[in-house]
C-alpha atoms as a PDB file:
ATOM      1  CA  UNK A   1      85.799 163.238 -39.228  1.00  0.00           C
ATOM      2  CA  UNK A   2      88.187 161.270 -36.964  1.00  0.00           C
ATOM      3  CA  UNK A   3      88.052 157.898 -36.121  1.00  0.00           C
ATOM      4  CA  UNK A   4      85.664 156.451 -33.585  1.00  0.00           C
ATOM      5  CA  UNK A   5      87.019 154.551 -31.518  1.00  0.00           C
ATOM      6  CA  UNK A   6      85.412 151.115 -31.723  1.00  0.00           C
ATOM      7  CA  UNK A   7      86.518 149.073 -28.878  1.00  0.00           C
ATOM      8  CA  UNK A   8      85.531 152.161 -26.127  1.00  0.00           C
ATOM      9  CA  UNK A   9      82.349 152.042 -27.967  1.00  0.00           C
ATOM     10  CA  UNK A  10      81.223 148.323 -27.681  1.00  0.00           C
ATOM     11  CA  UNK A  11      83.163 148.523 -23.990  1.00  0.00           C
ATOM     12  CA  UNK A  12      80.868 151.205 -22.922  1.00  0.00           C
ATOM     13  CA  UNK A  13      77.329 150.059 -24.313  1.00  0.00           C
ATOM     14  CA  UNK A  14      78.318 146.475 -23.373  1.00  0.00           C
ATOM     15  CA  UNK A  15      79.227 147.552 -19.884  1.00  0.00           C
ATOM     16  CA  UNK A  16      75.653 150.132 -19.702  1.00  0.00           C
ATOM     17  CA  UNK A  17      73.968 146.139 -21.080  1.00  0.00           C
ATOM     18  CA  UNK A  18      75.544 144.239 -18.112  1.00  0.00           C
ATOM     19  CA  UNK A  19      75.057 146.747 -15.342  1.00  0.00           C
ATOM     20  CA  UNK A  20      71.412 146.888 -16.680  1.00  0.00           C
ATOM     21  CA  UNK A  21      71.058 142.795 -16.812  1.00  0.00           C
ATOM     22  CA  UNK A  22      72.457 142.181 -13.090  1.00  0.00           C
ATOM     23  CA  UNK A  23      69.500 144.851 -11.666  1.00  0.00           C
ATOM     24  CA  UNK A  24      66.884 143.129 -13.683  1.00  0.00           C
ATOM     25  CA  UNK A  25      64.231 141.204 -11.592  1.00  0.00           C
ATOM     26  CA  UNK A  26      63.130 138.011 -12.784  1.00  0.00           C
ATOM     27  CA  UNK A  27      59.524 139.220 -14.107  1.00  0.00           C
ATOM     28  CA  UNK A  28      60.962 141.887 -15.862  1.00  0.00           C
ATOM     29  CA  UNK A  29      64.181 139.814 -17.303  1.00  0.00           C
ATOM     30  CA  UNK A  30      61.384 137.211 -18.097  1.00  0.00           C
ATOM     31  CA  UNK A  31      58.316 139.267 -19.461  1.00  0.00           C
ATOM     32  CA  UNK A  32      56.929 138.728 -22.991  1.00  0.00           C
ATOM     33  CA  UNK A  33      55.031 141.797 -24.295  1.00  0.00           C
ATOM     34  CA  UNK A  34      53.564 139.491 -26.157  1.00  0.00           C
ATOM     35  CA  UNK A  35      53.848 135.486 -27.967  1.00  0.00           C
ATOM     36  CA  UNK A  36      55.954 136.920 -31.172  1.00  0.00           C
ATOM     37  CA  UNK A  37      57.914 139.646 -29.364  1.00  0.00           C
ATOM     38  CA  UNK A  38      60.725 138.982 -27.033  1.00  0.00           C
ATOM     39  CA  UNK A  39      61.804 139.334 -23.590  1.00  0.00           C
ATOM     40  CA  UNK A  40      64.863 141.029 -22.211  1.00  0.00           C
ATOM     41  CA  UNK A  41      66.410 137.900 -21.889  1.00  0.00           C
ATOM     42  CA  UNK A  42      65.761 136.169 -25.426  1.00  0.00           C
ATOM     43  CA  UNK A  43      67.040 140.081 -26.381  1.00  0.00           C
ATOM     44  CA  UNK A  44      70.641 139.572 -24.813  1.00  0.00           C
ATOM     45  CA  UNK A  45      70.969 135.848 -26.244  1.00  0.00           C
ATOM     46  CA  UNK A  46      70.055 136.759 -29.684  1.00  0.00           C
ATOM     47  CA  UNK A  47      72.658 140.245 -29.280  1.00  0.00           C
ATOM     48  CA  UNK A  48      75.449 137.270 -28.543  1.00  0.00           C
ATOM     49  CA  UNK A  49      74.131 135.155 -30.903  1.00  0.00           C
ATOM     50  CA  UNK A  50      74.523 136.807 -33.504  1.00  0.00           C
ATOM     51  CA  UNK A  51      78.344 138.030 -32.839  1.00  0.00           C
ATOM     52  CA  UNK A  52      79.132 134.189 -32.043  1.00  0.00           C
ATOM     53  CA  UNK A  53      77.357 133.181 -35.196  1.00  0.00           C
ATOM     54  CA  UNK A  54      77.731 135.670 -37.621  1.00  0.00           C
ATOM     55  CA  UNK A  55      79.776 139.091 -36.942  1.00  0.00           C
ATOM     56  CA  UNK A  56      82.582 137.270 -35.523  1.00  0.00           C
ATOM     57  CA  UNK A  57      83.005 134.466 -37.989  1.00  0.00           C
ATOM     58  CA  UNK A  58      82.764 137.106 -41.037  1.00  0.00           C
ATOM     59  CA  UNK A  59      85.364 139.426 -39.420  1.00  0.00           C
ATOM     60  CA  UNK A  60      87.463 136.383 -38.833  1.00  0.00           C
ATOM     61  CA  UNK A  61      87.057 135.430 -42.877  1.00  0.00           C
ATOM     62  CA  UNK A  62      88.337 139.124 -43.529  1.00  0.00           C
ATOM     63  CA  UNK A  63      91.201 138.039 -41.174  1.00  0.00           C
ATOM     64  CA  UNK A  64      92.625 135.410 -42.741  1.00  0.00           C
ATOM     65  CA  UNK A  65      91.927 136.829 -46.158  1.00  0.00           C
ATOM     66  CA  UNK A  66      89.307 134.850 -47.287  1.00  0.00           C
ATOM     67  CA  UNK A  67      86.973 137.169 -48.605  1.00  0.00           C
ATOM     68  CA  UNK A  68      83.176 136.722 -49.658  1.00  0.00           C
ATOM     69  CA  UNK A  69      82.970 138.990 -52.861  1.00  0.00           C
ATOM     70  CA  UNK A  70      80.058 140.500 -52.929  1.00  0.00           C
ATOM     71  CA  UNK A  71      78.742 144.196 -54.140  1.00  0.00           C
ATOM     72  CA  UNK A  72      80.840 146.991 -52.783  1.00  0.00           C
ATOM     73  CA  UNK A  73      79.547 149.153 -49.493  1.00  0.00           C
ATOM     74  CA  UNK A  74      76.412 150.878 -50.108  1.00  0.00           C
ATOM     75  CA  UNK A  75      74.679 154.143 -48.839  1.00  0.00           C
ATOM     76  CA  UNK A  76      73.365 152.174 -45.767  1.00  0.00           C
ATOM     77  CA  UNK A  77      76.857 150.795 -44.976  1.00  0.00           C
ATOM     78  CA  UNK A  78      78.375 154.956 -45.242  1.00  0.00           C
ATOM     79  CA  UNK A  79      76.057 156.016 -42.904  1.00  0.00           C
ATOM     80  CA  UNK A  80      76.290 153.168 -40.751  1.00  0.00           C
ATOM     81  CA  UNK A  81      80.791 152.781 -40.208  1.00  0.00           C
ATOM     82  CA  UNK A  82      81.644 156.092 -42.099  1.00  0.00           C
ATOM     83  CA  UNK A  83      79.561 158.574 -40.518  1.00  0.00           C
ATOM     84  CA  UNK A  84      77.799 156.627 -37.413  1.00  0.00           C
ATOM     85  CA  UNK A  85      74.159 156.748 -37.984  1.00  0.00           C
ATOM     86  CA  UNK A  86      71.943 153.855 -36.993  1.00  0.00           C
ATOM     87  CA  UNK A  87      68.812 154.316 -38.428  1.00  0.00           C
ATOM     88  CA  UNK A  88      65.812 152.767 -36.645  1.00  0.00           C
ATOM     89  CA  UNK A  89      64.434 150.245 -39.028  1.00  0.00           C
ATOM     90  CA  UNK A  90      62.442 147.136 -37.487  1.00  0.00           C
ATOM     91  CA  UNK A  91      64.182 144.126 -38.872  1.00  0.00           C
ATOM     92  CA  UNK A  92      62.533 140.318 -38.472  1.00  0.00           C
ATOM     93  CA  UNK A  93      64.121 137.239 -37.848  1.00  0.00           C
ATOM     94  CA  UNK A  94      61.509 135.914 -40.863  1.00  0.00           C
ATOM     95  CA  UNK A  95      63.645 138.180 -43.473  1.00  0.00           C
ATOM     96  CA  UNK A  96      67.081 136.068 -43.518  1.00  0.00           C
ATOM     97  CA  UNK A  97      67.532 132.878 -45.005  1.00  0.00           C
ATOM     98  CA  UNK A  98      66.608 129.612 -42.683  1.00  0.00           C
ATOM     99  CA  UNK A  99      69.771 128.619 -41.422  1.00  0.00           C
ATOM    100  CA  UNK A 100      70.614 132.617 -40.561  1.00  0.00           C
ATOM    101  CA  UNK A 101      67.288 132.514 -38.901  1.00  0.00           C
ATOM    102  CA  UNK A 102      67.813 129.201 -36.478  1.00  0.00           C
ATOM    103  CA  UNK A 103      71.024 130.458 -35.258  1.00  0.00           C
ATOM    104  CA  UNK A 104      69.883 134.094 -34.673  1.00  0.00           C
ATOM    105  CA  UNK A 105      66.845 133.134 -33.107  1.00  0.00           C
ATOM    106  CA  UNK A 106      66.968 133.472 -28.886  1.00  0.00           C
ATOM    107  CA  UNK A 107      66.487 131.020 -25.957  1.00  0.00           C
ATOM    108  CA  UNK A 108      65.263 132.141 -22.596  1.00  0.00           C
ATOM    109  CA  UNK A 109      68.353 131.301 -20.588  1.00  0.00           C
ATOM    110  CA  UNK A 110      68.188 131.348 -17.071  1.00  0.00           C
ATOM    111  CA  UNK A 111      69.389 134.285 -14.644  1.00  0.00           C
ATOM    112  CA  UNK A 112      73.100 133.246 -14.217  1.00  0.00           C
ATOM    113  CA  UNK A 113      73.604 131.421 -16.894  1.00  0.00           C
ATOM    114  CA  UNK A 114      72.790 134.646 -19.209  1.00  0.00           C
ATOM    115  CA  UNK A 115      74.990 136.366 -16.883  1.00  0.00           C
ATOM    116  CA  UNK A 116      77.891 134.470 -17.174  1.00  0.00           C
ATOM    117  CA  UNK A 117      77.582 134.131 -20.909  1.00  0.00           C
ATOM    118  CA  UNK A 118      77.173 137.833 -21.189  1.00  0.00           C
ATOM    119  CA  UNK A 119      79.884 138.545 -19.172  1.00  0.00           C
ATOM    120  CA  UNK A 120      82.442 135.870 -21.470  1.00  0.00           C
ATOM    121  CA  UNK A 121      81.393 137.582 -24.247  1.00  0.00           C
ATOM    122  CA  UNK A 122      82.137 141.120 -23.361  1.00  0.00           C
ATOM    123  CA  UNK A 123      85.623 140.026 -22.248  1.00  0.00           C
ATOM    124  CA  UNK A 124      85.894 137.919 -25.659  1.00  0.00           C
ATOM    125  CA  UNK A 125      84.944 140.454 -27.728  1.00  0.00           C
ATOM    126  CA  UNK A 126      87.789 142.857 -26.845  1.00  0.00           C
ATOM    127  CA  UNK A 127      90.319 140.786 -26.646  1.00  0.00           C
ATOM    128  CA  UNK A 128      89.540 140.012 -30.379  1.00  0.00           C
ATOM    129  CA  UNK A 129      89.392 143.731 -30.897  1.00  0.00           C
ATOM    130  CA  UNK A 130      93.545 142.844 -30.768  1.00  0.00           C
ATOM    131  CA  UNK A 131      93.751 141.535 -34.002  1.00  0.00           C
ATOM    132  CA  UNK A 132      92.571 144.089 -35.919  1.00  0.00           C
ATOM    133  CA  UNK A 133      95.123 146.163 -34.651  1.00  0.00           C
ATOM    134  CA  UNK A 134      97.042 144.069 -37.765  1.00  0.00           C
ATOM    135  CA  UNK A 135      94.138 143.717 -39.918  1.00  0.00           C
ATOM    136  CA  UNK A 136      94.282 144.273 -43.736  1.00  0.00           C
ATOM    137  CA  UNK A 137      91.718 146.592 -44.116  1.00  0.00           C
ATOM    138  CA  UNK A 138      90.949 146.024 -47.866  1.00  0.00           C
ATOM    139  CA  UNK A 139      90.223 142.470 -47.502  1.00  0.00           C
ATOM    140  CA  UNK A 140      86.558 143.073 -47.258  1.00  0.00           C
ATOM    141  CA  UNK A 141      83.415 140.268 -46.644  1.00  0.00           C
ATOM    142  CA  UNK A 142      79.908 140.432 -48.287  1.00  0.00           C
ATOM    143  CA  UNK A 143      76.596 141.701 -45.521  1.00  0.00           C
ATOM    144  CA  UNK A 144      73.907 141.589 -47.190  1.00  0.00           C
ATOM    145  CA  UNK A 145      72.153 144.807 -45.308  1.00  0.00           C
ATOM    146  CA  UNK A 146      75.784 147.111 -46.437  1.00  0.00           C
ATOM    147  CA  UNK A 147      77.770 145.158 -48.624  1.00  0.00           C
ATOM    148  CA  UNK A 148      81.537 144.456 -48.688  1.00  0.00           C
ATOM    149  CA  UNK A 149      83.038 145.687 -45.262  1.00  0.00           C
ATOM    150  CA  UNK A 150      85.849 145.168 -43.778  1.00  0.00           C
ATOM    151  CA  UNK A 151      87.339 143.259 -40.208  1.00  0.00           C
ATOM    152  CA  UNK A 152      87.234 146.848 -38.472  1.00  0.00           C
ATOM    153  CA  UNK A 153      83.398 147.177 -39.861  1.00  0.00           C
ATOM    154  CA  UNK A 154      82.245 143.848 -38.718  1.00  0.00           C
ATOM    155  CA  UNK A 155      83.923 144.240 -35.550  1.00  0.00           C
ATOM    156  CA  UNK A 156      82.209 147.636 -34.826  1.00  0.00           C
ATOM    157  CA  UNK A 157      79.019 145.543 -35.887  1.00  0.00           C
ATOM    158  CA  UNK A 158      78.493 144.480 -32.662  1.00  0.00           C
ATOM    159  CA  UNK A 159      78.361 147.471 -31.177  1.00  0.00           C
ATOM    160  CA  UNK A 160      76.008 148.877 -33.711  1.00  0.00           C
ATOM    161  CA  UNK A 161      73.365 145.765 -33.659  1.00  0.00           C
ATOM    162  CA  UNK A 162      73.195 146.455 -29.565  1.00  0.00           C
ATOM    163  CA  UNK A 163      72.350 150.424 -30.673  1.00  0.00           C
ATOM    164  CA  UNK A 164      69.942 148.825 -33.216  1.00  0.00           C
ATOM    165  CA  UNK A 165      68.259 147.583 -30.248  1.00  0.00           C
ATOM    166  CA  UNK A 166      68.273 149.926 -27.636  1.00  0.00           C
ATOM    167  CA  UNK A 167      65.271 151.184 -28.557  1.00  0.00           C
ATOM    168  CA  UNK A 168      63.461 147.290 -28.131  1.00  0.00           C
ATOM    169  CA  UNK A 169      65.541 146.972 -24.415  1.00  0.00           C
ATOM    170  CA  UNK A 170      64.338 150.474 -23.326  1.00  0.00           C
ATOM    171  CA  UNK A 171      60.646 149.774 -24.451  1.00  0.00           C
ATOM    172  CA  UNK A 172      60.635 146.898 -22.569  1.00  0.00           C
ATOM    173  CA  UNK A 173      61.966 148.037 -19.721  1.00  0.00           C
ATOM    174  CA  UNK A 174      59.249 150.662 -19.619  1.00  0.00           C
ATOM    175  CA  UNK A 175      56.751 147.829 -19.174  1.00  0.00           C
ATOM    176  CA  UNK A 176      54.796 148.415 -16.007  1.00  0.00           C
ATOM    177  CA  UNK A 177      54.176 144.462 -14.834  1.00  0.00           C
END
């Protein structure tokens, strides 16, 4: 099976993301299916959220070789970065530990602001996709959901946890308002 390539992959469903945010209207950006689901917008803050917070700083740990041990990569992390299935499994905020849950959990940002920061974060994710282009590969970093993975694997993380979500944005933007 040949390599995915990682960075075209979290280029083009970022890009699909953005070009979907800017043609948003405000009701639907802004519409709550319902007090504990989210809208579009706490959807995109908790998608950057979660690189800024988590993904990034774990991938940046595998970087500078300073590994969390942890058990190796299970059968959910194979079929996740080995053969590139994303199983649809609903996932709540209420299942991580407290301080995981307080910085993954969203704000509803306004318009531009959400732009902008959406924007930045595209941009900053690829140019960090640059260091892995000298990344030791077996330095590896504990998820609890796969297991030890690597700096490629947390990088391509992002990219996954937006597919992990498609299905929420696309349900939601099926809403009739």
């Amino acid at each position: 099976m040949p390599k995915r390539n990682i960075v075209k992959a979290f280029e083009d469903i970022a890009n699909k993301w953005l070009d979907d945010l800017l043609v948003y209207d405000d009701k639907q950006l802004y519409f709550k299916p319902s007090e504990n689901k989210w809208c579009l917008a706490e959807l995109y803050d908790h998608i950057i959220k979660v690189a800024w917070s988590y993904q990034m700083p774990n991938l940046y740990k595998c970087l500078h070789k300073r590994p969390v041990e942890g058990k190796p990569k299970n059968i959910k992390g194979v079929l996740v970065f080995n053969l590139n299935i994303v199983p649809y499994r609903k996932i709540t905020i209420s299942s991580f530990p407290k301080d995981i849950q307080d910085n993954f959990t969203p704000e509803i940002k306004e318009r531009e602001e959400l732009i902008t920061e959406f924007k930045g974060f595209i941009k900053d994710i690829v140019t960090i996709s640059d260091l892995l282009k000298t990344a030791d590969l077996s330095v590896k970093n504990y998820h609890p959901f796969f297991g030890t993975i690597n700096a490629r694997e947390w990088f391509s993380l992002v990219e996954i946890h937006m597919r992990h979500h498609n299905r929420q944005k696309q349900n939601l933007e099926k809403l009739k308002l």
